[in-house]
Protein backbone atom coordinates (compact mmCIF):
# COMPACT_ATOMS: atom_id res chain seq x y z
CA UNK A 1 0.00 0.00 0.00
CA UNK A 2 1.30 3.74 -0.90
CA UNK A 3 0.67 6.92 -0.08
CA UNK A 4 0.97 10.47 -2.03
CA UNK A 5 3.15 12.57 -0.77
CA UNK A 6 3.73 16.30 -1.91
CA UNK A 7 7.31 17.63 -0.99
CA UNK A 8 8.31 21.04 -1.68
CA UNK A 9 12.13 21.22 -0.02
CA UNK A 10 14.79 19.31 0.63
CA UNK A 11 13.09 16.40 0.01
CA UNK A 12 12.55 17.26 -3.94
CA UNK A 13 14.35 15.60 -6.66
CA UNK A 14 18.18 17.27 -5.95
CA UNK A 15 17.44 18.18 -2.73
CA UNK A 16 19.56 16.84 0.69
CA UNK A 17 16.37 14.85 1.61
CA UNK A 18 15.45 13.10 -1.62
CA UNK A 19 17.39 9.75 -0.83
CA UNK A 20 14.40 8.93 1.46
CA UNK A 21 12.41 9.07 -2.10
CA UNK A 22 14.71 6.68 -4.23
CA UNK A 23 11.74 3.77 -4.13
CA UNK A 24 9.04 6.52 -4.75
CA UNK A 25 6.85 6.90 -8.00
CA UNK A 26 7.31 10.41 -8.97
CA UNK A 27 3.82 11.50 -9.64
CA UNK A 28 2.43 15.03 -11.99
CA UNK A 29 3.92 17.95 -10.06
CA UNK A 30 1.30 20.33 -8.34
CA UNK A 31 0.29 23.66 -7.03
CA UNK A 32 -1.68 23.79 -3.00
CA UNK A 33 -3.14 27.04 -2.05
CA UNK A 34 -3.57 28.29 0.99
CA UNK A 35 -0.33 27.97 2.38
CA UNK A 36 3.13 30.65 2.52
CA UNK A 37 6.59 29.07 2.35
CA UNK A 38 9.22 30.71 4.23
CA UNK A 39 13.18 29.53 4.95
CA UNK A 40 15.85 29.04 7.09
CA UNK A 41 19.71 29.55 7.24
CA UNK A 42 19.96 26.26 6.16
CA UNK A 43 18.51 26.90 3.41
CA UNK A 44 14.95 24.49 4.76
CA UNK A 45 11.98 25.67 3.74
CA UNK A 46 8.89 25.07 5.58
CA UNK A 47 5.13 26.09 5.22
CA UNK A 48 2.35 27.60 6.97
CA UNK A 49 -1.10 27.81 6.55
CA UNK A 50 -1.40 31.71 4.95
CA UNK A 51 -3.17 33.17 1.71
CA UNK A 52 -0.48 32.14 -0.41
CA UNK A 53 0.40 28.75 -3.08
CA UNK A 54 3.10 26.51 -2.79
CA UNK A 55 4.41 24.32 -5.79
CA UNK A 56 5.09 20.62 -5.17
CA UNK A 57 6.37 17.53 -6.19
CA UNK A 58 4.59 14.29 -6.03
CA UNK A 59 5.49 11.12 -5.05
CA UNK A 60 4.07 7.80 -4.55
CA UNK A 61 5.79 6.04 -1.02
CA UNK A 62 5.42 3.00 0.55
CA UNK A 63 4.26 3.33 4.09
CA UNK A 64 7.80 2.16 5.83
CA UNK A 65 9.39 4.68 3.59
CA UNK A 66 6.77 7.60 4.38
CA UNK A 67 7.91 6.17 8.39
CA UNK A 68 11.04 6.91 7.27
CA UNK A 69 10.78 10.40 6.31
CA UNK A 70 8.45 11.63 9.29
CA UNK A 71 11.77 10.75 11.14
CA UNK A 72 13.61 12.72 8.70
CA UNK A 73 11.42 15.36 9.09
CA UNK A 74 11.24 15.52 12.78
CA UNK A 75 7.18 15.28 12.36
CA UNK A 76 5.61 15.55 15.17
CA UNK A 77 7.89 18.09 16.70
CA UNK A 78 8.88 20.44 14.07
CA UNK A 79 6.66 19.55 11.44
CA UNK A 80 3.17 17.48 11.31
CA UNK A 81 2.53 15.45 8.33
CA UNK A 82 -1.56 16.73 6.80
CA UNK A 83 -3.68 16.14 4.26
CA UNK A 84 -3.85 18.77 1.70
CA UNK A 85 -5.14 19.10 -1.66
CA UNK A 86 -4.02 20.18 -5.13
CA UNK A 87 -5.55 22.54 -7.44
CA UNK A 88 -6.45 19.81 -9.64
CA UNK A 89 -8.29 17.98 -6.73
CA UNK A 90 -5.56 15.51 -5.77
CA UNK A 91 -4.95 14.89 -2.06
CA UNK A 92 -2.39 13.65 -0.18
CA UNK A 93 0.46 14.06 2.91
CA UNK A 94 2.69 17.55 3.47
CA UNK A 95 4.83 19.04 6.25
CA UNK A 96 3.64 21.60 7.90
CA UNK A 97 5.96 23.76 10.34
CA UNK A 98 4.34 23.57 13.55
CA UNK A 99 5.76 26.68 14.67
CA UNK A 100 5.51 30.10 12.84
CA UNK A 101 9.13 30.87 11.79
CA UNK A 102 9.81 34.62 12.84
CA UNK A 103 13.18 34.36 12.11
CA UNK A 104 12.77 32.96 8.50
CA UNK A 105 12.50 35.25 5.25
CA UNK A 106 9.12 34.37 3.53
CA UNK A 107 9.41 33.39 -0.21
CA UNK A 108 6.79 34.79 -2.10
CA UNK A 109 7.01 32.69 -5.30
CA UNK A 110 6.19 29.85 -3.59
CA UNK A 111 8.85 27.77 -5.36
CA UNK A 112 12.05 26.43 -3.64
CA UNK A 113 14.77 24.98 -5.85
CA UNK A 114 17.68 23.08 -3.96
CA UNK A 115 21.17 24.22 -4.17
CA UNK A 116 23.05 22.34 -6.96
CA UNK A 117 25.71 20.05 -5.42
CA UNK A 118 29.33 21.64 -4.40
């Protein structure tokens, strides 16, 4: 059994994170409204729920892999994993900051790219 899960940091293809994807489907990429993105020193985006969109990447996981990542991911302490929805109607899993991030610039576009490789 698998579950869809959107990723829109380090987690997307290129990304620090995306090794936890490597026996994911990659699914159609997305848009989900309703949240802002903001980031970090490390370079980590996160989201919030806000007026703005985020764009995503989807990806089939098995259900010891999506285990996996919520470890990755620190969810339940930094992040929860929730439902949310594309424009085009398809739902499935996101992390969501549980904190608001003062110290974190907000990026309006909605769009993080990782950092090429050094």
């Amino acid at each position: 059994m698998s579950a869809r899960l959107f990723v829109y940091g380090t987690l997307k293809d290129g990304g620090v994170s995306h090794r936890f994807l490597k026996l994911a489907k990659r699914g159609k990429d997305g848009v989900i409204d309703g949240y802002d993105m903001f980031v970090g020193g490390e370079d980590s985006p996160g989201i919030r729920p806000g007026q703005g969109r985020i764009f995503v990447e989807t990806y089939l996981i098995s259900k010891p892999d999506l285990i996996k990542v919520d470890r990755n991911e620190n969810e339940g302490k930094e992040y929860d994993r929730k439902l949310a929805r594309t424009r085009d109607g398809r739902n499935g899993f996101i992390y969501i900051l549980k904190k608001h991030p003062h110290a974190m610039k907000q990026v309006e576009s909605g769009l993080w790219e990782p950092k090429p490789s050094k």
